[in-house]
N, C-alpha and C. Protein backbone atom coordinates (compact mmCIF):
# COMPACT_ATOMS: atom_id res chain seq x y z
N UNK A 1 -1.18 -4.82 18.78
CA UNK A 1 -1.61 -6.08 18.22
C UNK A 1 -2.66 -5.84 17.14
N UNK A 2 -2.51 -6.44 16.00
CA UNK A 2 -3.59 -6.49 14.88
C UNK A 2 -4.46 -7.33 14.96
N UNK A 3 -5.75 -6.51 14.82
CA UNK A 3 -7.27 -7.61 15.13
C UNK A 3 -7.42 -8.58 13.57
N UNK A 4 -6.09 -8.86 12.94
CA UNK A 4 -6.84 -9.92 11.94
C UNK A 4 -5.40 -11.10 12.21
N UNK A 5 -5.74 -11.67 11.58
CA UNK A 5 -4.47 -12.77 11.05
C UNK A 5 -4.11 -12.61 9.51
N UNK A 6 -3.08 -12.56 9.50
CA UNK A 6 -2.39 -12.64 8.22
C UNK A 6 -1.77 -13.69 6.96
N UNK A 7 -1.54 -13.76 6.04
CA UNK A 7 -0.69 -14.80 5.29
C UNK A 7 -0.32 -13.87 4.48
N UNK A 8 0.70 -14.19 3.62
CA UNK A 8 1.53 -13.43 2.66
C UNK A 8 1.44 -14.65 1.65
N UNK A 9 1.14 -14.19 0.55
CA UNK A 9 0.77 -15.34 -0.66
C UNK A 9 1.76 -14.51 -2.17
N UNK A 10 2.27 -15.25 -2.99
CA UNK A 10 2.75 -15.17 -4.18
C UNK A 10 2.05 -15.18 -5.52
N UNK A 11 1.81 -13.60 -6.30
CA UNK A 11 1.28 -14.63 -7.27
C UNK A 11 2.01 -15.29 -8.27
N UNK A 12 1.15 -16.46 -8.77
CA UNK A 12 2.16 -17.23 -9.37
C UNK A 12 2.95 -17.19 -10.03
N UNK A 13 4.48 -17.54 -9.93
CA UNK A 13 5.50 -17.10 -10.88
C UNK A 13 5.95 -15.57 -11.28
N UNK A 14 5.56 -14.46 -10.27
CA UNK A 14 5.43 -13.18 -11.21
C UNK A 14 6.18 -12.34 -9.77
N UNK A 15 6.84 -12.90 -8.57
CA UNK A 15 7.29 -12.57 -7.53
C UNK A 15 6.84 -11.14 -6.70
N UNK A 16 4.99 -10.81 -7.33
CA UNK A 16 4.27 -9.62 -6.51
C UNK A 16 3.80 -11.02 -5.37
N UNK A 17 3.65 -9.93 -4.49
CA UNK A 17 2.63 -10.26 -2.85
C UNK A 17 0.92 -10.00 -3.01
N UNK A 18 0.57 -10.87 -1.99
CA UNK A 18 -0.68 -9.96 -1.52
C UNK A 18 -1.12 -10.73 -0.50
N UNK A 19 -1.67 -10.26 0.52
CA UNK A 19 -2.29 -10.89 1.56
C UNK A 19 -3.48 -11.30 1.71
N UNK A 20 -3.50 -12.20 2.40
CA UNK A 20 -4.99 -12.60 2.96
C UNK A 20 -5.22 -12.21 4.43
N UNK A 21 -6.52 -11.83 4.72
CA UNK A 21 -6.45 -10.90 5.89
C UNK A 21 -7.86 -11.60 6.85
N UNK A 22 -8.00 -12.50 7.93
CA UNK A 22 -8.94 -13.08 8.21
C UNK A 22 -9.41 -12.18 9.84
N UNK A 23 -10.26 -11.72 9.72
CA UNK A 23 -10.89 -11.12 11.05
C UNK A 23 -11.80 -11.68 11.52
N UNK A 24 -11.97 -12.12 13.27
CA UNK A 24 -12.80 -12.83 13.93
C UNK A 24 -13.35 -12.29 14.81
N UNK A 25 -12.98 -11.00 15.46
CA UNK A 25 -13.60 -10.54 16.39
C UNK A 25 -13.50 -8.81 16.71
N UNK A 26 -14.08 -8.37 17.10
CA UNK A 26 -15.00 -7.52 17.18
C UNK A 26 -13.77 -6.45 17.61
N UNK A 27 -13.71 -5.27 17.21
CA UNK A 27 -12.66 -4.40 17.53
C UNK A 27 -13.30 -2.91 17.21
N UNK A 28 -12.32 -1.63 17.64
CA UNK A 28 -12.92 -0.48 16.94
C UNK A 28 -11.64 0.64 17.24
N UNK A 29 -10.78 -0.06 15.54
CA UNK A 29 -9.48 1.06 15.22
C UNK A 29 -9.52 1.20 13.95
N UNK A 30 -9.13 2.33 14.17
CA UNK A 30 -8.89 2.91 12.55
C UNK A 30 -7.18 3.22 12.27
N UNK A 31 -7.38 2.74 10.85
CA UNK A 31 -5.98 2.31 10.52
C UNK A 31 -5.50 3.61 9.24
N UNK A 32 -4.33 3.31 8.75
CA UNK A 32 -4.05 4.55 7.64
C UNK A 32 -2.83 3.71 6.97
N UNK A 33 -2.70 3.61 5.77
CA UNK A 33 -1.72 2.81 4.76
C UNK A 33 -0.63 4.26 4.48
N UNK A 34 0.25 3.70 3.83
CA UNK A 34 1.60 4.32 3.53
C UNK A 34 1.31 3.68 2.02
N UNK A 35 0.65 2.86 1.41
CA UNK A 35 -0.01 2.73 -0.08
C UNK A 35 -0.94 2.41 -0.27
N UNK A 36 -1.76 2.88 -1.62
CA UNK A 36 -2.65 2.47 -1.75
C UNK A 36 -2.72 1.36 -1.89
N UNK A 37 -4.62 0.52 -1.41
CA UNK A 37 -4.70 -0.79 -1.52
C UNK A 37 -5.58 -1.26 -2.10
N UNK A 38 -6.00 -2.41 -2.55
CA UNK A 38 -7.35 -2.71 -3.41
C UNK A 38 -7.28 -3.81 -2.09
N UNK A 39 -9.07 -4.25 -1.78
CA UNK A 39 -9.59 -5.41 -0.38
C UNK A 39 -10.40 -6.06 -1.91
N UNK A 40 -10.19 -7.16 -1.66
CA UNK A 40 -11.53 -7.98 -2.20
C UNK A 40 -11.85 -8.93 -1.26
N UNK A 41 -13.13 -8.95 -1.44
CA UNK A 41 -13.91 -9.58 0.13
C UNK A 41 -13.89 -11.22 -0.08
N UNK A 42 -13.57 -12.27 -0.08
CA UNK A 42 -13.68 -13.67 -0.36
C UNK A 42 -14.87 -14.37 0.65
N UNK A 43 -14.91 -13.76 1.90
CA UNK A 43 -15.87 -14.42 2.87
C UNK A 43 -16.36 -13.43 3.55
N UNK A 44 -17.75 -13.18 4.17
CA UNK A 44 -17.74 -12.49 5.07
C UNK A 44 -19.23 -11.23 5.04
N UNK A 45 -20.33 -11.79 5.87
CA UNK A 45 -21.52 -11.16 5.75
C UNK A 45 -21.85 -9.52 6.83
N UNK A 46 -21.79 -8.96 6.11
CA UNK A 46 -22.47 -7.86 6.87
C UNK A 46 -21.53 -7.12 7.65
N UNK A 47 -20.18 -6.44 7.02
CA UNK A 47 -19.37 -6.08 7.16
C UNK A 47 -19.67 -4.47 6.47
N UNK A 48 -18.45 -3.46 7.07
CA UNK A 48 -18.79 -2.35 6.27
C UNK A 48 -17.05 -1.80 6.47
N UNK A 49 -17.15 -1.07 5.36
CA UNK A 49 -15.75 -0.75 4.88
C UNK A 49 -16.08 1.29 5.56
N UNK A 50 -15.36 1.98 6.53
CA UNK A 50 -15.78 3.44 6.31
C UNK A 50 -14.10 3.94 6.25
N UNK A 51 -13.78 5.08 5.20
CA UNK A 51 -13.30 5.41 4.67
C UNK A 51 -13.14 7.22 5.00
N UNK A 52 -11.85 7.79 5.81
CA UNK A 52 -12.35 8.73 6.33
C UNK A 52 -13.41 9.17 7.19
N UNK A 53 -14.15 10.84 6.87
CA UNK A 53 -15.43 10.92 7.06
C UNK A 53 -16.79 10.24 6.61
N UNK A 54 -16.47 9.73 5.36
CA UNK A 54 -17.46 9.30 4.83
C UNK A 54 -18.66 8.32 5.13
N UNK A 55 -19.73 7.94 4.70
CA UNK A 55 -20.59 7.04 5.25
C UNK A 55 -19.91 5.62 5.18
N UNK A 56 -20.38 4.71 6.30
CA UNK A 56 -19.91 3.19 6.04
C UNK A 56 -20.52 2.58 4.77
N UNK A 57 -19.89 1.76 4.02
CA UNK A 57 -20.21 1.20 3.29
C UNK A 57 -20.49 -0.39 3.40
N UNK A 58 -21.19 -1.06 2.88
CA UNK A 58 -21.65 -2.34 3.31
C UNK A 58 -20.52 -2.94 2.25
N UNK A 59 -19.45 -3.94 2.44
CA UNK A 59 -18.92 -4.48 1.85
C UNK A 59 -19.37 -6.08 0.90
N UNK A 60 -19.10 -6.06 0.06
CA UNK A 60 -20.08 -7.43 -0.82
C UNK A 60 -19.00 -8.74 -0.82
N UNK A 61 -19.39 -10.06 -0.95
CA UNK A 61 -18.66 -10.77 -1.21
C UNK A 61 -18.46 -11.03 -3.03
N UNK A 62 -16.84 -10.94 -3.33
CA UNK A 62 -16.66 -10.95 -4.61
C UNK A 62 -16.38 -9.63 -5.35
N UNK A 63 -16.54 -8.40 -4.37
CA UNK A 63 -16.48 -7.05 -5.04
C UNK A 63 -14.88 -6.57 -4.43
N UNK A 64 -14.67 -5.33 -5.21
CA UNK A 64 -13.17 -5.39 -4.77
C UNK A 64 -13.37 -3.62 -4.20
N UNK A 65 -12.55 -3.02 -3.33
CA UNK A 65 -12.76 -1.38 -2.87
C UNK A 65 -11.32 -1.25 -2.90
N UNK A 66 -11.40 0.55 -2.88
CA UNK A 66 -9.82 0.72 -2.98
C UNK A 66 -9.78 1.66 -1.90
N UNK A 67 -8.53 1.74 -1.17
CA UNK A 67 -8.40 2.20 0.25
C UNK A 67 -7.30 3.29 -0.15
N UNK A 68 -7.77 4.83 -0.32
CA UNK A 68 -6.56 5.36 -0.86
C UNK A 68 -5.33 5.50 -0.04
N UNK A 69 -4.03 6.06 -0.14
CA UNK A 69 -3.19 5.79 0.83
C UNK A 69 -3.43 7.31 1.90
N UNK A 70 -2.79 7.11 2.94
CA UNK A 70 -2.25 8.02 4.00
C UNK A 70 -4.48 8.89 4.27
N UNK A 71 -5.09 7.53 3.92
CA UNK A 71 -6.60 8.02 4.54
C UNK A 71 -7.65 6.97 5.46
N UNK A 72 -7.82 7.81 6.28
CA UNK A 72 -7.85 6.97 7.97
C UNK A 72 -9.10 6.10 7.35
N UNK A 73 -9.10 4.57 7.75
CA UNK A 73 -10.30 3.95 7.58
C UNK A 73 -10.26 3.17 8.56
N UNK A 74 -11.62 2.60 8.28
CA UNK A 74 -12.13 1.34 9.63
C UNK A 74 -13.07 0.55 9.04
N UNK A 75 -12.79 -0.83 9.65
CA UNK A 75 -13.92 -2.05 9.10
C UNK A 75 -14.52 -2.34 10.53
N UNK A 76 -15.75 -2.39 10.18
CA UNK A 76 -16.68 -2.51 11.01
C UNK A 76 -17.64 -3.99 10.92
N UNK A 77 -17.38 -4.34 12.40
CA UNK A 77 -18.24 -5.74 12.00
C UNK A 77 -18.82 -6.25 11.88
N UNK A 78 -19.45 -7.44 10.86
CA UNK A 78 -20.41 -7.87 10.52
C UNK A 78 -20.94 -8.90 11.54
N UNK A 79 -21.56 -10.17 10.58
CA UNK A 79 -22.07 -11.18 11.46
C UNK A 79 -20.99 -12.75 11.21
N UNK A 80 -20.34 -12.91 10.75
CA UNK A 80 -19.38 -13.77 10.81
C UNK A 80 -18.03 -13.09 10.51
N UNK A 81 -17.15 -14.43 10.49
CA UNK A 81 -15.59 -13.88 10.16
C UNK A 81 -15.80 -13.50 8.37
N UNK A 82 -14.49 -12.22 8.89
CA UNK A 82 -14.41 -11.99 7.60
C UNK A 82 -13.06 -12.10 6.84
N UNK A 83 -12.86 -12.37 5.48
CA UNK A 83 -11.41 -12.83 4.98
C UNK A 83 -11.84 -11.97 3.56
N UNK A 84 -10.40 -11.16 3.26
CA UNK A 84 -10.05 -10.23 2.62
C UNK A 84 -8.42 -10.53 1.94
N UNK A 85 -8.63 -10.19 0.73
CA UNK A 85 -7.50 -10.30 -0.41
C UNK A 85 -7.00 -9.00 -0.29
N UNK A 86 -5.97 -8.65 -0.06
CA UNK A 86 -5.22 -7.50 0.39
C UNK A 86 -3.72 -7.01 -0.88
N UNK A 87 -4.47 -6.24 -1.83
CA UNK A 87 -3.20 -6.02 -2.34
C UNK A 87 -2.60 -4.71 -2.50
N UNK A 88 -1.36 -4.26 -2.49
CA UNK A 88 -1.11 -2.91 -2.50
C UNK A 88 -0.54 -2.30 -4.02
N UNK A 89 -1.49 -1.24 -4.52
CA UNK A 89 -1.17 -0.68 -5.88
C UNK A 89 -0.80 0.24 -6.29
């Protein structure tokens, strides 16, 4: 089971995807893409994006990160729900 909820959205007229990705509660998995992805954050305080080994990163609202493909990451949670623009590039 996936700790977010999903939608699948169109952009307009141009027949690409991208998702919206809303997380509410508290989890601890790390995931790995089959493509790369760009997240842009639309809602959501005090969240952190970690990426591999690397340090967590505090995610911003309005900023966009890129998740390279086939590399293990994890979102870690903040203090409210968080909702994410999900596209694959």
């Amino acid at each position: 089971m996936k700790p977010y909820i999903e939608e699948i959205h169109e952009k307009h007229g141009t027949k690409e995807f991208y998702r919206v990705r809303t997380y509410t509660e508290p989890f601890d998995t790390w995931f790995k893409e089959d493509s790369t992805q760009r997240i842009q954050v639309f809602s959501g305080e005090g969240w952190n994006l970690q990426i591999s080994e690397n340090k967590p990163i505090l995610m911003e609202i309005g900023k966009q990160y890129s998740i390279p493909r086939k590399q293990f990451y994890r979102i870690i949670k903040g203090d409210e729900k968080l909702v994410l623009r999900v596209e694959i590039i």
